[in-house]
N, C-alpha and C. Protein backbone atom coordinates (compact mmCIF):
# COMPACT_ATOMS: atom_id res chain seq x y z
N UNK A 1 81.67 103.90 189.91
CA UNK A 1 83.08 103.74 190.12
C UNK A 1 83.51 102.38 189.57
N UNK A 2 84.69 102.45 188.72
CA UNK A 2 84.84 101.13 188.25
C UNK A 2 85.76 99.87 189.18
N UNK A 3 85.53 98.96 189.15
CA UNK A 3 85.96 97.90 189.96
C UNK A 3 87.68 97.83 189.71
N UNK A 4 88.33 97.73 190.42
CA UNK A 4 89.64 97.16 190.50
C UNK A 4 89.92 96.09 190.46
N UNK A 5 91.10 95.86 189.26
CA UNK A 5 91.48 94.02 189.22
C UNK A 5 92.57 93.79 190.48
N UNK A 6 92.29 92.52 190.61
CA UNK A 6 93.28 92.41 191.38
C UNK A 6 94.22 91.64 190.66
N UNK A 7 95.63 92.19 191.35
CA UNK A 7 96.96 91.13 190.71
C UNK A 7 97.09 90.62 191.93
N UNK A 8 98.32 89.85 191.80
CA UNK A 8 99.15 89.03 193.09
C UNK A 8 99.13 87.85 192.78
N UNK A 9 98.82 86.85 194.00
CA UNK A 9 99.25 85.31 194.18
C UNK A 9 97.83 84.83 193.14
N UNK A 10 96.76 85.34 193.64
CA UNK A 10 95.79 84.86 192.75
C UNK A 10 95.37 84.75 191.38
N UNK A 11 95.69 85.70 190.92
CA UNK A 11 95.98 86.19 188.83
C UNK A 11 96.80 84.73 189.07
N UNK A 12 97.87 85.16 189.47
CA UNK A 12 99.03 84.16 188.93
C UNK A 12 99.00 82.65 189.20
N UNK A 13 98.50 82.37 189.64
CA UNK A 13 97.77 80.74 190.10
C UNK A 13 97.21 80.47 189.19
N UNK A 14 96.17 81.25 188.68
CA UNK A 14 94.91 81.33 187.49
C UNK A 14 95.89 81.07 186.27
N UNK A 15 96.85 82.35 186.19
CA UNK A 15 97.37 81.85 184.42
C UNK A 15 97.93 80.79 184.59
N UNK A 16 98.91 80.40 185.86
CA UNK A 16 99.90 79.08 185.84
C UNK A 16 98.64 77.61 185.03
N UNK A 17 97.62 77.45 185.99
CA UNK A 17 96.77 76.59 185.95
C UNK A 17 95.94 75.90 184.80
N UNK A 18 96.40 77.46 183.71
CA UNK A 18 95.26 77.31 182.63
C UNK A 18 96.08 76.04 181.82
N UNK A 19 95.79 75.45 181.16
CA UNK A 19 96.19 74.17 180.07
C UNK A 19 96.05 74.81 178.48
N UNK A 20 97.10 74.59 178.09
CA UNK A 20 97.48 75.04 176.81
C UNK A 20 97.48 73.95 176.06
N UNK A 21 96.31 74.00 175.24
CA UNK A 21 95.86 72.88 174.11
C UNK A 21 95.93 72.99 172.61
N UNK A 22 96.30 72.12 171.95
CA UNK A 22 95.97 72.31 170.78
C UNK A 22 94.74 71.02 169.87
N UNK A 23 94.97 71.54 169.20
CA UNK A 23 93.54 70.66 168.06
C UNK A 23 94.18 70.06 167.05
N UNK A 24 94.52 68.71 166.86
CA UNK A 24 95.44 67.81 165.75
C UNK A 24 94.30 67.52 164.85
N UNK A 25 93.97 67.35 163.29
CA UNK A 25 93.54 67.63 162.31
C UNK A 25 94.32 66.09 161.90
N UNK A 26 93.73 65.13 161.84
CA UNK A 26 94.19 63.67 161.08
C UNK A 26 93.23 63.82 160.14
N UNK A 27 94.04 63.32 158.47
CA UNK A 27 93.70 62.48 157.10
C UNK A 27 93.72 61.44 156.89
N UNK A 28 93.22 60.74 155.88
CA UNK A 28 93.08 59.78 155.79
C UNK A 28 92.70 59.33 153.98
N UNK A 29 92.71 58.84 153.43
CA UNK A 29 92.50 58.77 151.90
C UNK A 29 91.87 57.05 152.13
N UNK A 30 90.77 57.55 151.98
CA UNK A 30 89.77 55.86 151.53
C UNK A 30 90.14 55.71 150.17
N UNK A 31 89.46 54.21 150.09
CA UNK A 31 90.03 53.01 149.06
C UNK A 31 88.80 54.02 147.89
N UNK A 32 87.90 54.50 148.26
CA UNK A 32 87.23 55.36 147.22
C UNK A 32 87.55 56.64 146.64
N UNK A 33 88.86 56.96 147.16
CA UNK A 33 89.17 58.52 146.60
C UNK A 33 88.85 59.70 147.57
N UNK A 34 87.81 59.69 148.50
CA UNK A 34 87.33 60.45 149.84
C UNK A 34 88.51 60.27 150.78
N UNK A 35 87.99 61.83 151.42
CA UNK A 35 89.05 61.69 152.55
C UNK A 35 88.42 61.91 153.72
N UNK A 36 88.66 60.73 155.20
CA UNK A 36 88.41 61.02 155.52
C UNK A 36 88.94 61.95 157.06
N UNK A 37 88.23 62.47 158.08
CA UNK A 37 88.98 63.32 159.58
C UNK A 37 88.84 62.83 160.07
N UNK A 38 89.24 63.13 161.16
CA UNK A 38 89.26 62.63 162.86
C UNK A 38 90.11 64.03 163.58
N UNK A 39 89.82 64.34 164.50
CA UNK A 39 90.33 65.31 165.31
C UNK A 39 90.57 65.23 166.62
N UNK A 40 92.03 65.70 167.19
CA UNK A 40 91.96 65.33 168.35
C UNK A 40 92.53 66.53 169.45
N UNK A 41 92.09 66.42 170.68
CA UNK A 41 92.61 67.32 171.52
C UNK A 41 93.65 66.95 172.33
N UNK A 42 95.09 67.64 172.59
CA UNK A 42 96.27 66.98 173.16
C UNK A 42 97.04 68.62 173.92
N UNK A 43 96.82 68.15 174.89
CA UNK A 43 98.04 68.91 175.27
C UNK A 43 98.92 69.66 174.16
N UNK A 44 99.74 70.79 174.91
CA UNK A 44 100.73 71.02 173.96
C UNK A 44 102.28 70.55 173.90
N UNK A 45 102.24 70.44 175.69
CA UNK A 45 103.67 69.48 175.96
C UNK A 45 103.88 68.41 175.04
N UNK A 46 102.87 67.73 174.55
CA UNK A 46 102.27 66.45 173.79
C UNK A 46 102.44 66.28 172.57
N UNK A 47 102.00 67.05 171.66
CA UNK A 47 102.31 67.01 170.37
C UNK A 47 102.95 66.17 169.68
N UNK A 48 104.27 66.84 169.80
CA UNK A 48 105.20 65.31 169.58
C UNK A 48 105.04 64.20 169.09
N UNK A 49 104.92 63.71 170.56
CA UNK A 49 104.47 62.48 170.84
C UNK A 49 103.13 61.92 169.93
N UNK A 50 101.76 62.83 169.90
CA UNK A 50 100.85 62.92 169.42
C UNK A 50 101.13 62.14 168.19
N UNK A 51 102.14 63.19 167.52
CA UNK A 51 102.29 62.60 165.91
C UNK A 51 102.69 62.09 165.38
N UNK A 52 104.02 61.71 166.18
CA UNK A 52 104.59 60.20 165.88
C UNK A 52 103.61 59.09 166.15
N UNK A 53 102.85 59.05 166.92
CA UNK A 53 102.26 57.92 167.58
C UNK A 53 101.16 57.79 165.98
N UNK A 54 100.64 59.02 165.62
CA UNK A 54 99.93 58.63 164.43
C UNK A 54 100.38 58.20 163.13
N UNK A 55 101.59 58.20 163.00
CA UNK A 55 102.65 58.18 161.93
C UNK A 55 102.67 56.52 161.91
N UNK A 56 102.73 55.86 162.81
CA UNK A 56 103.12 54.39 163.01
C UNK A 56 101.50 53.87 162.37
């Protein structure tokens, strides 16, 4: 017999809770012609902010 999911207060706590991230991808161009990365993890509320802050 297959198991039953449960919905209600609990599912919905779970999705509220989860954190929605993204992965920022920084360049860079060395004095040799190479390029180099750096990568970062930020929130998504964040972003933004994220990329201005790398812009400066």
């Amino acid at each position: 017999m297959a198991k039953k999911q449960s919905f209600g207060d609990k599912v919905l706590r779970q999705k509220r809770s989860t954190k929605k991230m993204v992965r920022i991808v920084f360049s860079k161009k060395k004095e040799n012609g190479h390029y180099s990365f750096r990568s970062k993890m930020v929130d998504a509320d964040k972003v933004k902010d994220a990329l201005s802050g790398a812009r400066q």
